[in-house]
N, C-alpha and C. Protein backbone atom coordinates (compact mmCIF):
# COMPACT_ATOMS: atom_id res chain seq x y z
N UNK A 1 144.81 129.48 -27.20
CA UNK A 1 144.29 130.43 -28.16
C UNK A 1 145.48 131.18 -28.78
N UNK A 2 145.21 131.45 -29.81
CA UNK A 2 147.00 131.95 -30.84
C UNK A 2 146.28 133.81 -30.52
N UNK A 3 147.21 133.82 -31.07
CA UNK A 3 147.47 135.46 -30.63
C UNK A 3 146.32 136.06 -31.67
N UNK A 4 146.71 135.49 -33.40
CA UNK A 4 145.22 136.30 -34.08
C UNK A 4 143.96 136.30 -33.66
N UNK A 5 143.54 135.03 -32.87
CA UNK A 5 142.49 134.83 -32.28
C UNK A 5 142.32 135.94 -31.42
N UNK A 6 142.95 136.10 -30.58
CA UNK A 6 142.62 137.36 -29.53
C UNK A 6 142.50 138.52 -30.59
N UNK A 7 142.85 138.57 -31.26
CA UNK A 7 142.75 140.06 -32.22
C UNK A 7 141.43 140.36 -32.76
N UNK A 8 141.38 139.09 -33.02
CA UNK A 8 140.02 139.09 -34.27
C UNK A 8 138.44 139.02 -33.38
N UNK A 9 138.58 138.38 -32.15
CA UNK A 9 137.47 138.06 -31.23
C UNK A 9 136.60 139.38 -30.98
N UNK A 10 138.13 141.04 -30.53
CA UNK A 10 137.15 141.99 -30.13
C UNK A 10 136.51 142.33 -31.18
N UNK A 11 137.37 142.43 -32.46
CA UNK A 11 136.38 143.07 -33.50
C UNK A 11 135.44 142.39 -34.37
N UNK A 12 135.45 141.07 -34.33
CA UNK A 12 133.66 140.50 -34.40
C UNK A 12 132.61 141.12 -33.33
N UNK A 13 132.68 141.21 -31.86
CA UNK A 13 132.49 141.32 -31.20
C UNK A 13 131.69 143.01 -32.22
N UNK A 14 132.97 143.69 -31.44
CA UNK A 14 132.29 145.20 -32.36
C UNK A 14 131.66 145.71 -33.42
N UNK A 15 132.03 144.55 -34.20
CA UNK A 15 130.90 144.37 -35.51
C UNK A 15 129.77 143.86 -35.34
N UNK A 16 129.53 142.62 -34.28
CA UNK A 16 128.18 142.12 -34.10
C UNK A 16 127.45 143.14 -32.75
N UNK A 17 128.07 144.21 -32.32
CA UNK A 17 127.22 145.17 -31.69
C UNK A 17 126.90 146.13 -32.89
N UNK A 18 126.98 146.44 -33.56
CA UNK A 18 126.99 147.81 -34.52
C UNK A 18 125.87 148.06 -34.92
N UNK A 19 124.95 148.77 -34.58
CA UNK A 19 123.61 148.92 -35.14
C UNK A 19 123.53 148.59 -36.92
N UNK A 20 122.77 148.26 -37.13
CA UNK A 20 122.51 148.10 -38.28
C UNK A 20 121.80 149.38 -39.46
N UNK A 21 122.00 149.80 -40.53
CA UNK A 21 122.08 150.86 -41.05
C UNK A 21 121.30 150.66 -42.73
N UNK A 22 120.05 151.45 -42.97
CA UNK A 22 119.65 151.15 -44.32
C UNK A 22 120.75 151.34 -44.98
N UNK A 23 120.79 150.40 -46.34
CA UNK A 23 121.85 150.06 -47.17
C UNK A 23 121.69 151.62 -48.22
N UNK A 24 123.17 151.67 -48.12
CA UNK A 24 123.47 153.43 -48.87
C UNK A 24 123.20 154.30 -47.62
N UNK A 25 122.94 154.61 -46.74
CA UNK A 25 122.63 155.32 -45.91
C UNK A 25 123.39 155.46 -44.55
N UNK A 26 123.44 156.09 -43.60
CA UNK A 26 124.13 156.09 -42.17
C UNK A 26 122.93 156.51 -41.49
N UNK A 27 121.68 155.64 -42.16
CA UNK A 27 120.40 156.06 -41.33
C UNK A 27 120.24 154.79 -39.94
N UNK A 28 119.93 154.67 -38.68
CA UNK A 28 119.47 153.19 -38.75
C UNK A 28 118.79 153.15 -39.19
N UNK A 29 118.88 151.45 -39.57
CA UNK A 29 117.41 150.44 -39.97
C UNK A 29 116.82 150.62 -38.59
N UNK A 30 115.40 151.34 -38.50
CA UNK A 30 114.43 150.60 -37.83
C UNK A 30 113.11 150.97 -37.95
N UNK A 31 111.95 149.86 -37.83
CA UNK A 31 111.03 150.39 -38.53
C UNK A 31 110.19 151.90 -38.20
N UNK A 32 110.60 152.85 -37.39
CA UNK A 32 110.62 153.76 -37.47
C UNK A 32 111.09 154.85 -38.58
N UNK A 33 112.57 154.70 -39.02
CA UNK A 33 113.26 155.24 -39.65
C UNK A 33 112.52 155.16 -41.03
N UNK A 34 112.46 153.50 -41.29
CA UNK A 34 111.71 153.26 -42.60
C UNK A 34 110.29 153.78 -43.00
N UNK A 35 109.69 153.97 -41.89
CA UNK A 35 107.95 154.54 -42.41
C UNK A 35 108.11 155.92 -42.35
N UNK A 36 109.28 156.92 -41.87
CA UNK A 36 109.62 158.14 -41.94
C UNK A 36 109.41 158.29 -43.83
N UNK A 37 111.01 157.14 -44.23
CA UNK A 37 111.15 157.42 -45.27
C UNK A 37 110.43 157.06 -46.48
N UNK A 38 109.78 156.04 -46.02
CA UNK A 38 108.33 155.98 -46.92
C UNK A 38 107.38 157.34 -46.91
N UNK A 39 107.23 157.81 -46.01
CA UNK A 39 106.50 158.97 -45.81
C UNK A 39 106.48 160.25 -46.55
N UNK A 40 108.27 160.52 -46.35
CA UNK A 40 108.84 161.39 -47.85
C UNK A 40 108.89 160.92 -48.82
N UNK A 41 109.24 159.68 -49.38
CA UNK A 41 108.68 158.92 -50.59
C UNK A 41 107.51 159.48 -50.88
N UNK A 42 106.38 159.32 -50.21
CA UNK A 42 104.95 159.77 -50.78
C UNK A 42 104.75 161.06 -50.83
N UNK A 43 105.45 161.89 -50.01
CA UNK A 43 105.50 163.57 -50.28
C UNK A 43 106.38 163.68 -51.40
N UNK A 44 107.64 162.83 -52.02
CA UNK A 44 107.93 163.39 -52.90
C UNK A 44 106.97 162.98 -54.37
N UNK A 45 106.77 161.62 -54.27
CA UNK A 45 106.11 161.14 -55.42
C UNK A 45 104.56 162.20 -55.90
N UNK A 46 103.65 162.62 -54.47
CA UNK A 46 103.21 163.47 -54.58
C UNK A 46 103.21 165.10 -55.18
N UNK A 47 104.37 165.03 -54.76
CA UNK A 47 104.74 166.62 -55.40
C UNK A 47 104.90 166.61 -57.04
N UNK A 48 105.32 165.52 -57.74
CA UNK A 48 105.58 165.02 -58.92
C UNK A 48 104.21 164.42 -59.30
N UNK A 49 103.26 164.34 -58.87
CA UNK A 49 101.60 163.75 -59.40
C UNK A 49 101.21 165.08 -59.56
N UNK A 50 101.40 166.17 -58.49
CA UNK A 50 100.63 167.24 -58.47
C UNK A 50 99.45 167.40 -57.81
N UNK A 51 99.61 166.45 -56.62
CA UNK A 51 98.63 165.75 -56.04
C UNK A 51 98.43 166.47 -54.56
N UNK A 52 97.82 167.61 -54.30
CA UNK A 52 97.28 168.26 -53.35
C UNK A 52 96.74 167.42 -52.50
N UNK A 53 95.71 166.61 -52.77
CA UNK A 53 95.23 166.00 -51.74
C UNK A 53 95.86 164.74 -50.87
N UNK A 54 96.75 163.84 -51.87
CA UNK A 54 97.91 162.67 -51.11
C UNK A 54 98.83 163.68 -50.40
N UNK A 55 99.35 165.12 -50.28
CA UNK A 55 100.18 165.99 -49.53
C UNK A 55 99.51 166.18 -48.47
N UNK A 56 98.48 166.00 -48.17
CA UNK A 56 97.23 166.31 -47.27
C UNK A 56 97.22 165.14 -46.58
N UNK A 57 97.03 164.14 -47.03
CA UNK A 57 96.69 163.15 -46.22
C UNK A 57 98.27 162.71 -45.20
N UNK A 58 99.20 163.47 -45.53
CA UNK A 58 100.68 163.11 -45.12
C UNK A 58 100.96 164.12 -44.32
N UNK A 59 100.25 164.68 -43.90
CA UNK A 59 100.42 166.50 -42.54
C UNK A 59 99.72 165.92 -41.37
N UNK A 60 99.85 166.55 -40.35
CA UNK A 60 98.60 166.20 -38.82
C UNK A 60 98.24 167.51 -39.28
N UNK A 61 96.85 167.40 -37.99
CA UNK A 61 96.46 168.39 -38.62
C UNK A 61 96.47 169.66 -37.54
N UNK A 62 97.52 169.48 -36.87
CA UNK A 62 98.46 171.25 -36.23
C UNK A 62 99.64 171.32 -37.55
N UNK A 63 99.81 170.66 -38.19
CA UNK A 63 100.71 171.39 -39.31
C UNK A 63 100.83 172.82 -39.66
N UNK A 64 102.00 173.06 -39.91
CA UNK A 64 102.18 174.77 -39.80
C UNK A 64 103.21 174.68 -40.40
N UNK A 65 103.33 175.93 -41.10
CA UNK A 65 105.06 175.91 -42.09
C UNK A 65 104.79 177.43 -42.57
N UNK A 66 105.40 178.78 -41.63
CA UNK A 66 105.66 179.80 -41.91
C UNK A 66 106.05 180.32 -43.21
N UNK A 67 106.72 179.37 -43.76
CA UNK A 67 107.07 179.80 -45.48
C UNK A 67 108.60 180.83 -45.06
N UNK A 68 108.89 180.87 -44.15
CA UNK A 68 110.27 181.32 -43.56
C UNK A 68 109.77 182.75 -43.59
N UNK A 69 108.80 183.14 -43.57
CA UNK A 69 108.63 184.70 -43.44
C UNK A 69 107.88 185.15 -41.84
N UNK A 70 107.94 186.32 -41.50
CA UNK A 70 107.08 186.53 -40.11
C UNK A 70 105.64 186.91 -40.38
N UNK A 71 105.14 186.88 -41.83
CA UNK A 71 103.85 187.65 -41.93
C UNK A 71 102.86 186.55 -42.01
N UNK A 72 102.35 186.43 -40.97
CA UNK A 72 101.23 185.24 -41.51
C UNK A 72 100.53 184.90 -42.20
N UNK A 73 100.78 186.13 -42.98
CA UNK A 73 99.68 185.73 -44.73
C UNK A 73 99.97 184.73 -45.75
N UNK A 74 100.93 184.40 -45.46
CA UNK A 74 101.73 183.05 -46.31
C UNK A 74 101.88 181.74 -45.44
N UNK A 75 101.34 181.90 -44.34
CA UNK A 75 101.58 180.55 -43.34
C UNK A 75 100.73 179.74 -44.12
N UNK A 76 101.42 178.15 -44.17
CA UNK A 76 100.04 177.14 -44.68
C UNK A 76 99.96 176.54 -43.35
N UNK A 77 98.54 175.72 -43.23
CA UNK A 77 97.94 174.82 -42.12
C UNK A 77 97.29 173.68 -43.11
N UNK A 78 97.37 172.63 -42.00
CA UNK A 78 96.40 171.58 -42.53
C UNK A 78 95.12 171.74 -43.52
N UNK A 79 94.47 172.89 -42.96
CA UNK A 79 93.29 173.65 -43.77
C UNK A 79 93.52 174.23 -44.56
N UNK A 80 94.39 174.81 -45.31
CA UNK A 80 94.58 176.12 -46.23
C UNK A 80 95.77 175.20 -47.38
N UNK A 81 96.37 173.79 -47.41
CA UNK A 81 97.44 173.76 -47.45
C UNK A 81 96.92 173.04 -49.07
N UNK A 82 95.65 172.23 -49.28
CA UNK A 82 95.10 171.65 -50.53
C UNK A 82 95.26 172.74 -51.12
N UNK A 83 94.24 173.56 -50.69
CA UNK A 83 93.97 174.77 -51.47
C UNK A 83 94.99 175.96 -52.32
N UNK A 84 96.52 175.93 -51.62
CA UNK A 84 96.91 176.79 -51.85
C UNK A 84 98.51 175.51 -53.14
N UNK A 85 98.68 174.09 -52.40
CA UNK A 85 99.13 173.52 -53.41
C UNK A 85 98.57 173.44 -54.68
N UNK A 86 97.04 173.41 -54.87
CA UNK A 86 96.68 173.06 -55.86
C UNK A 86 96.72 174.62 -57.12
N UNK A 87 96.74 175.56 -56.16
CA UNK A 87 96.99 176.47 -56.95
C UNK A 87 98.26 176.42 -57.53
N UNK A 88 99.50 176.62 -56.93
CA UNK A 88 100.94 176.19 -57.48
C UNK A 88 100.78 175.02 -58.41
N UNK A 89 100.32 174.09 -58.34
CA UNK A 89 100.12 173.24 -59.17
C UNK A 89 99.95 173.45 -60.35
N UNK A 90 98.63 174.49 -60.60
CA UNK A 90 98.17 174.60 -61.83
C UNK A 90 99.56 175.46 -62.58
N UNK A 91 100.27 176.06 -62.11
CA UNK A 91 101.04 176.68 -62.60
C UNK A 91 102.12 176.00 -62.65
N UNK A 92 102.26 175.32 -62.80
CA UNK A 92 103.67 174.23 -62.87
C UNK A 92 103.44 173.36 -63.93
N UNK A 93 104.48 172.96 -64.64
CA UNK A 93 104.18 171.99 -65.64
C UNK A 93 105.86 170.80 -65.22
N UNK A 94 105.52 169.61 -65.67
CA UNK A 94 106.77 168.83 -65.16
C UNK A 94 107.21 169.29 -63.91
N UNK A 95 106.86 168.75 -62.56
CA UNK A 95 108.07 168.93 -61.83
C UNK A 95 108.46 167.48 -61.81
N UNK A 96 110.09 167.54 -61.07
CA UNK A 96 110.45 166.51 -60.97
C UNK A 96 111.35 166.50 -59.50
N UNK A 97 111.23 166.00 -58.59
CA UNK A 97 112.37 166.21 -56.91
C UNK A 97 112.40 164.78 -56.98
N UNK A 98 113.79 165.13 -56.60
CA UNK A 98 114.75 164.45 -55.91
C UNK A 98 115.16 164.69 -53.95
N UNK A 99 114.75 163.65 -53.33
CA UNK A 99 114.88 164.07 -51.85
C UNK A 99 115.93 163.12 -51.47
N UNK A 100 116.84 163.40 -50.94
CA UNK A 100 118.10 162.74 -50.47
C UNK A 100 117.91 162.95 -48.65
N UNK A 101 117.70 161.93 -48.49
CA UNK A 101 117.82 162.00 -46.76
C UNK A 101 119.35 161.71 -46.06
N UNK A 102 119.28 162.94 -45.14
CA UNK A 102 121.11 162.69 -44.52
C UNK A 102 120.42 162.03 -43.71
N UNK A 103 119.42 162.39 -42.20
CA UNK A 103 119.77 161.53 -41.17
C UNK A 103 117.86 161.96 -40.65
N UNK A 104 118.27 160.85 -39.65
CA UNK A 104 116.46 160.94 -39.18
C UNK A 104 116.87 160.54 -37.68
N UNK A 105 116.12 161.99 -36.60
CA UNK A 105 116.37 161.06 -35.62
C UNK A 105 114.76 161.44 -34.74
N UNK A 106 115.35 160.25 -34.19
CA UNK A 106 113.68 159.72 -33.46
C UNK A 106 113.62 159.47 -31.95
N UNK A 107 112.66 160.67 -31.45
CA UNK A 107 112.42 160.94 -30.17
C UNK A 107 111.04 160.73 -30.02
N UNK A 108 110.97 158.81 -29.46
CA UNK A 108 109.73 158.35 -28.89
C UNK A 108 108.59 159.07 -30.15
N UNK A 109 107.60 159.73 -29.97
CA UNK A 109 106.44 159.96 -31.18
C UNK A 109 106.72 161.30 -31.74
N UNK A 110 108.15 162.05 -32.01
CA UNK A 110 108.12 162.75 -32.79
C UNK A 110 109.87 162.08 -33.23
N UNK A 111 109.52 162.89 -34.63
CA UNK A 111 111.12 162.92 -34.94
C UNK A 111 111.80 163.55 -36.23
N UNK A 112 112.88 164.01 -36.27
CA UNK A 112 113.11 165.11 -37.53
C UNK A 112 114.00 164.41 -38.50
N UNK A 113 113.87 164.54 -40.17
CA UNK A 113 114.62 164.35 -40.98
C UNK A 113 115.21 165.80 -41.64
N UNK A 114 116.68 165.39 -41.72
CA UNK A 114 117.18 166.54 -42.25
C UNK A 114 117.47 165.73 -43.85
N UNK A 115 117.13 166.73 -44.74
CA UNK A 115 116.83 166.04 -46.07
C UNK A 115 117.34 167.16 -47.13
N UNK A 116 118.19 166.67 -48.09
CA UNK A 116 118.18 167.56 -49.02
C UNK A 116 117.70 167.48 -50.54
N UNK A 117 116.72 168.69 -50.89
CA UNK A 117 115.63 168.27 -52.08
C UNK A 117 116.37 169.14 -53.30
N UNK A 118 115.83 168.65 -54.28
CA UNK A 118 116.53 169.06 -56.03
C UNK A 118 115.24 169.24 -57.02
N UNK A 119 114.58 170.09 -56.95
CA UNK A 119 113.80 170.11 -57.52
C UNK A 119 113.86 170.93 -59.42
N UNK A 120 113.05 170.67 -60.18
CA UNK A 120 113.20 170.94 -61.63
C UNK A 120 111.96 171.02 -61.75
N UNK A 121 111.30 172.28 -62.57
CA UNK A 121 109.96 172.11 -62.72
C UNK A 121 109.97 173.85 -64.22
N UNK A 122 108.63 173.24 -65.04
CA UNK A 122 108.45 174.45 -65.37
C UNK A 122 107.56 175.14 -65.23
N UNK A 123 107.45 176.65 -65.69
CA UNK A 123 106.11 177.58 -65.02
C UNK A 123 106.24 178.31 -66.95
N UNK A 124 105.41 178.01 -67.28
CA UNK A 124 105.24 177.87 -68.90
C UNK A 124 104.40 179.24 -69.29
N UNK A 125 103.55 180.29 -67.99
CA UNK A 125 103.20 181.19 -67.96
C UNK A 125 104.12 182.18 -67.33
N UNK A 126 105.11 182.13 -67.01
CA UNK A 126 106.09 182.62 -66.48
C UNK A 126 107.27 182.83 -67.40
N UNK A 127 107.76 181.45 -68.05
CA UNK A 127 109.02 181.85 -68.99
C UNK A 127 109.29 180.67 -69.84
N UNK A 128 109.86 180.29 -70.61
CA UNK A 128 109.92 178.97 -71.57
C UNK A 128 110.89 178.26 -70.92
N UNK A 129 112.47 178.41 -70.00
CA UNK A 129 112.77 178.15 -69.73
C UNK A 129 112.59 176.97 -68.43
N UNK A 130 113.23 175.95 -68.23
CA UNK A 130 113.24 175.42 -67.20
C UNK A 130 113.44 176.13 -65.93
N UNK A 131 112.85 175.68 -64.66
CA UNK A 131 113.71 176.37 -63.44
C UNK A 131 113.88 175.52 -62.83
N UNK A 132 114.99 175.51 -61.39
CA UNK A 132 115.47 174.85 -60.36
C UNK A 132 115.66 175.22 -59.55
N UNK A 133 115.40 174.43 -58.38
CA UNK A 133 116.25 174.96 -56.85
C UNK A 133 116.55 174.02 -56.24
N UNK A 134 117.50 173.85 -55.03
CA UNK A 134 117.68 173.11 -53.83
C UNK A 134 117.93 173.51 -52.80
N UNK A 135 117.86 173.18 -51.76
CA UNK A 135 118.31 173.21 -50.36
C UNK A 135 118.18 172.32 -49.34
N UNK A 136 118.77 172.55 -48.17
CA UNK A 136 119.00 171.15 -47.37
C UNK A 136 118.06 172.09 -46.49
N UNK A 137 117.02 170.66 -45.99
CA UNK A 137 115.80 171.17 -45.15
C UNK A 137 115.62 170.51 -44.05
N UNK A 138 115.07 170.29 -42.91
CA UNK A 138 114.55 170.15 -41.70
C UNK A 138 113.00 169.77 -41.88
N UNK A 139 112.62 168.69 -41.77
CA UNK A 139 110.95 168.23 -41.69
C UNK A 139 110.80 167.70 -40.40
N UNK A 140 109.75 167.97 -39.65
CA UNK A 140 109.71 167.26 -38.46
C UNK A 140 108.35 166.76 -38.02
N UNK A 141 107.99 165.36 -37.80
CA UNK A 141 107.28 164.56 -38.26
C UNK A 141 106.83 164.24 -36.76
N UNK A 142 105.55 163.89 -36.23
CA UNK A 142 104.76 162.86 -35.30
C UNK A 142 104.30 162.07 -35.24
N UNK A 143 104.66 160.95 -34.30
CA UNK A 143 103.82 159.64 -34.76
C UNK A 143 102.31 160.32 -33.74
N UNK A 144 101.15 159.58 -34.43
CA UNK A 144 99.77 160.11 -33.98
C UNK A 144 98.78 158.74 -34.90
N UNK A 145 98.28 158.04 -33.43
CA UNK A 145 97.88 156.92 -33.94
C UNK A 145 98.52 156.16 -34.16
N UNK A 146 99.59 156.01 -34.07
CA UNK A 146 100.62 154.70 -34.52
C UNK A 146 101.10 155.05 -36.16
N UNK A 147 100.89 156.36 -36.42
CA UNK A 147 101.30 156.70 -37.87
C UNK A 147 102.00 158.08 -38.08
N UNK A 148 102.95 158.23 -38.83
CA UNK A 148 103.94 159.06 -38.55
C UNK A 148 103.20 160.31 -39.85
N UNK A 149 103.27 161.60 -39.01
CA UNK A 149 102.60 162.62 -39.78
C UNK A 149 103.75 163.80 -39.71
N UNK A 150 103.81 164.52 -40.92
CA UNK A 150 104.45 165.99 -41.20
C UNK A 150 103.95 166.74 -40.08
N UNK A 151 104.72 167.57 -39.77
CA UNK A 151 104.36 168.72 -38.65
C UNK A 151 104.75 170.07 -39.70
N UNK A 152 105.72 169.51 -39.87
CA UNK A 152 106.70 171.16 -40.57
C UNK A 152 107.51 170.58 -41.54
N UNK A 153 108.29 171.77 -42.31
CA UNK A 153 108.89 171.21 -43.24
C UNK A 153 109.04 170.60 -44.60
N UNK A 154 107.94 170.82 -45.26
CA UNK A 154 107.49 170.30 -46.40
C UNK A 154 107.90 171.64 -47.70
């Protein structure tokens, strides 16, 4: 055996262990990872329909999301959560998000994506102008039934 041979053997070797990774991403491929990100796919495509009820069908239903405040008058739940998108809704004209996923990790039937969203939308009773925001967020998801549901984070 020549000497490159020994060189080259470990690092096939280390390349044919290397988990495998959705393309553009440092996510793994596995079909876990992928029905995560289908999942935000449909929460984002949703948010862009204006579609209260496909946001609904994508929560369990202990879903909870404080709204980052301590007063529970702004908490949404599974129950309250149509009702109170569809109101924002009406007041929105064009939105448009963008969700960029950094990483997803997966613990047996739960698991969290840290994701960062870009959203553009207007409020035409509010001001003529466009508005925007972003931030990098935390969603954390359960599989239930063999199907992966929002907990938080939306």
């Amino acid at each position: 055996m020549t000497f490159r041979a020994l060189l080259v053997i470990p690092l096939l070797l280390a390349t044919a262990c290397a988990s495998r990774r959705i393309p553009g991403t440092e996510i793994a491929d596995t079909d876990d990872s992928r029905a995560i990100l289908a999942i935000m796919e449909r929460y984002r495509s949703a948010l862009e329909a204006k579609d209260a009820k496909a946001i609904q069908s994508l929560v369990a239903e202990d879903f909870h999301e404080d709204s980052g405040t301590e007063s529970p008058d702004d908490d949404l739940t599974y129950a309250n959560l149509p009702d109170h998108m569809a109101a924002l809704f009406q007041k929105l004209d064009k939105p448009k998000v963008e969700i960029s996923v950094r990483r997803v990790d997966v613990q047996e039937d739960s698991a969290t994506a840290i994701y960062y969203w870009n959203a553009s939308w207007r409020m035409p009773s509010l001001t003529s102008r466009p508005q925007s925001d972003s931030e990098l967020e935390q969603m954390v998801l359960k599989k239930t039934k063999g199907e992966w549901k929002i907990v938080s984070g939306i």
